[in-house]
C-alpha atoms as a PDB file:
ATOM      1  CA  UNK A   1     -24.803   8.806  -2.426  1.00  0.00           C
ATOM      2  CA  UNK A   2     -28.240   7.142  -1.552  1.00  0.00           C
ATOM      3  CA  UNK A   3     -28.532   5.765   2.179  1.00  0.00           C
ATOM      4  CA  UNK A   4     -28.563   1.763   1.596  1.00  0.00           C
ATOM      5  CA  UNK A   5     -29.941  -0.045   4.864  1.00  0.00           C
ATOM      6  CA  UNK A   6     -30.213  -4.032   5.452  1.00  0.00           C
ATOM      7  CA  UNK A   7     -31.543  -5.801   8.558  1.00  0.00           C
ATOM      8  CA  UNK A   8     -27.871  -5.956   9.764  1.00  0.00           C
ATOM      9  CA  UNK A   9     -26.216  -2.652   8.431  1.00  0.00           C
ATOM     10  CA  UNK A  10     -26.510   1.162   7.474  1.00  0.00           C
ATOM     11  CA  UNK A  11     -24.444   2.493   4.623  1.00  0.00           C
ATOM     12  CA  UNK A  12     -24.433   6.643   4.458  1.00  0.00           C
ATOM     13  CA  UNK A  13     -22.681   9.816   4.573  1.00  0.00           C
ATOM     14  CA  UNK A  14     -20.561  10.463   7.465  1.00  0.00           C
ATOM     15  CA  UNK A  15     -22.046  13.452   9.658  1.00  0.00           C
ATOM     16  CA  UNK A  16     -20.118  15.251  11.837  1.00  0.00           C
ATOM     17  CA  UNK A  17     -22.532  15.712  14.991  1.00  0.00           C
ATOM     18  CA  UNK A  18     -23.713  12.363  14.387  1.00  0.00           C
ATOM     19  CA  UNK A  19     -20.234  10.791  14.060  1.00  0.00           C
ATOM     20  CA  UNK A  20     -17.486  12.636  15.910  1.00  0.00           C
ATOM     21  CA  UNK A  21     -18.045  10.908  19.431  1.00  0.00           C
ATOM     22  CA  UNK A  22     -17.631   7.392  17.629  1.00  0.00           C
ATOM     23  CA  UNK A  23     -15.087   8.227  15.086  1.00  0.00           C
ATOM     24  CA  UNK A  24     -12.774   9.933  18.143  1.00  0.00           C
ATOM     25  CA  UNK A  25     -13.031   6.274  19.491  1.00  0.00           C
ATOM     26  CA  UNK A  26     -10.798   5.090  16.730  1.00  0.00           C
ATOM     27  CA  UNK A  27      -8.559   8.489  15.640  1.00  0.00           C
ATOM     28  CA  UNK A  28      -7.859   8.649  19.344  1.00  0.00           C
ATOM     29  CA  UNK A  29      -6.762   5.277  20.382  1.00  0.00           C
ATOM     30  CA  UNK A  30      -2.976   5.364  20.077  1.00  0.00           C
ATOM     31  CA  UNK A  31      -3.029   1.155  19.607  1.00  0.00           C
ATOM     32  CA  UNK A  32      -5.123   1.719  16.582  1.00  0.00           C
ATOM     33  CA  UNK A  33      -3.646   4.443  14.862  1.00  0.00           C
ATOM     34  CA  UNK A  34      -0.292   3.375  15.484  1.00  0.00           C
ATOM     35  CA  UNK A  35       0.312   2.670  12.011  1.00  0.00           C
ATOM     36  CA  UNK A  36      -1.668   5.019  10.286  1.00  0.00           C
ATOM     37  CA  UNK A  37      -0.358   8.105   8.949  1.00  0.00           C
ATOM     38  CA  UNK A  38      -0.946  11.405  11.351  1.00  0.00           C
ATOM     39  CA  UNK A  39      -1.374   9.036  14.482  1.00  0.00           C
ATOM     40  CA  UNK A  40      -3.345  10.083  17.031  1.00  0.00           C
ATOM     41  CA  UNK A  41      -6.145  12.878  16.953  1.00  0.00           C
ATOM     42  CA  UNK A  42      -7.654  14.624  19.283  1.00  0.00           C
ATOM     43  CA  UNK A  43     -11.354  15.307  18.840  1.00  0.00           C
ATOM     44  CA  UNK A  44     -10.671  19.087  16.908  1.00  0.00           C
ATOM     45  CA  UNK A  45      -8.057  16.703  14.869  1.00  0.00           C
ATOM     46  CA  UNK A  46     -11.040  13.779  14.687  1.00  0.00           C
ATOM     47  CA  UNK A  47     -13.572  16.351  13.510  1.00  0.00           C
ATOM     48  CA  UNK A  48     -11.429  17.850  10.962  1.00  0.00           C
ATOM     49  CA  UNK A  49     -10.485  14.427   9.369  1.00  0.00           C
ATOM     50  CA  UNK A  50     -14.173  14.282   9.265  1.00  0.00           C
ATOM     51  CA  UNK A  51     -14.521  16.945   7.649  1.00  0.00           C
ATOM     52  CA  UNK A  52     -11.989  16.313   4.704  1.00  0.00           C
ATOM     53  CA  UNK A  53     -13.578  13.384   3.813  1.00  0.00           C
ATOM     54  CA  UNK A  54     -17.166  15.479   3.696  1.00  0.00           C
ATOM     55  CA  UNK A  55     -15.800  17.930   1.676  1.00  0.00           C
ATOM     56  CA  UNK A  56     -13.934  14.826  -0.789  1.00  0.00           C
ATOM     57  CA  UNK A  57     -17.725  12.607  -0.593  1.00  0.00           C
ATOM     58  CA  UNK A  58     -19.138  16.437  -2.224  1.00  0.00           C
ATOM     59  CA  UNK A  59     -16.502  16.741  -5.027  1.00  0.00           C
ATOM     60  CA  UNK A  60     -15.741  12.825  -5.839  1.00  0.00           C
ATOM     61  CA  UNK A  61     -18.929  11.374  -4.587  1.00  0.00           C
ATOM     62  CA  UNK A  62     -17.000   8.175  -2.216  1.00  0.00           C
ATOM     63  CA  UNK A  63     -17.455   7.757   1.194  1.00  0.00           C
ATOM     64  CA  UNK A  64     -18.820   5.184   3.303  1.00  0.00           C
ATOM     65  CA  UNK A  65     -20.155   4.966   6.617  1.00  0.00           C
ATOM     66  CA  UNK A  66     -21.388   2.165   8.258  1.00  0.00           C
ATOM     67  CA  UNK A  67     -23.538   1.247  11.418  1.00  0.00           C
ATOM     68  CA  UNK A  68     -24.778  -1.585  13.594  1.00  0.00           C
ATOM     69  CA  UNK A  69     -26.858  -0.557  16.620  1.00  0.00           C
ATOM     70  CA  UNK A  70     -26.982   2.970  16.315  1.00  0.00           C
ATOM     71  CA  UNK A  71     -23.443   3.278  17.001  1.00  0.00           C
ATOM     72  CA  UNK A  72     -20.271   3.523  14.318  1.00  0.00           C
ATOM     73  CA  UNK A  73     -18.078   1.020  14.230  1.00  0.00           C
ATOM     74  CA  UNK A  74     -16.368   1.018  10.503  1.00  0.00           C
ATOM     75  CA  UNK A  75     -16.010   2.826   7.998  1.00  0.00           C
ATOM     76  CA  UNK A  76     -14.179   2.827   4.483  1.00  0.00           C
ATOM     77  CA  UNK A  77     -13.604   5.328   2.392  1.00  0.00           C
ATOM     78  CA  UNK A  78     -13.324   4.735  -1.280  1.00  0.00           C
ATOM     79  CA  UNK A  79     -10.584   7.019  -3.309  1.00  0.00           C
ATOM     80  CA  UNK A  80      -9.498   7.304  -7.043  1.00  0.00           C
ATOM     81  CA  UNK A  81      -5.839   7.314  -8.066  1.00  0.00           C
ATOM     82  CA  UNK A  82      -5.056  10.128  -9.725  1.00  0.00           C
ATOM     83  CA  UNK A  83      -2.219  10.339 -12.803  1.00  0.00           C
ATOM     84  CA  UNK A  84       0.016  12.741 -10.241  1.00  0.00           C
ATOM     85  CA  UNK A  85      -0.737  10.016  -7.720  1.00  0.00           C
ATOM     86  CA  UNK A  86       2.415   7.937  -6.539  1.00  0.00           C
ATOM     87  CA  UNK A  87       0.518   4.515  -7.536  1.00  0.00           C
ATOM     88  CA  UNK A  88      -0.717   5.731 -11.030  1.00  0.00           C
ATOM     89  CA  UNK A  89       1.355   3.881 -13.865  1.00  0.00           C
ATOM     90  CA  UNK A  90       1.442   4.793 -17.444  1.00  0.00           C
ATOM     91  CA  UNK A  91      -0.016   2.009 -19.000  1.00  0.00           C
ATOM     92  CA  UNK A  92       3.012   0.806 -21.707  1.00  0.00           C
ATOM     93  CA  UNK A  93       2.061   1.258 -25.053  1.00  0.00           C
ATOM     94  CA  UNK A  94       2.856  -1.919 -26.923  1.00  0.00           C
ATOM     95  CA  UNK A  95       4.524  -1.414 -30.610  1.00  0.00           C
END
């Protein structure tokens, strides 16, 4: 994935050093995850969720980052439903 930057807004690959102090912002912040599934991490549980979705960006080529004054404060990360996922359908073959 290419880095895309505006005036307002940095799109790129998540790096741990770079992101782990920001992203432990969110993972840790029991309000926030409340809802989310795994709850709340700790910063070895932050930087591990990090790294998953490294090591998916590699193999699957999603991820997003993004950035607004040097400092994270969103991110998205893009994923593909698979046929052994629980949300793939069969599409019905009309006869």
């Amino acid at each position: 994935m290419k880095t895309i930057e505006t005036e307002r807004l940095l799109i790129r690959k998540w790096d741990i050093e770079r992101d782990v102090d920001d992203a432990f912002e969110f993972y840790g912040d029991e309000e926030t995850m409340r809802f989310i599934p795994g709850g709340v991490r700790d910063r070895e549980g932050t930087r591990a969720t990090l790294q998953r979705m490294i090591d998916r960006e590699s193999t699957e080529g999603f991820g997003i980052c993004l950035e607004g004054d040097s400092s994270l404060y969103n991110f998205c990360t893009l994923d593909r439903i698979f046929q052994s996922s629980y949300f793939y359908r069969q599409p019905k073959t009309i006869q």
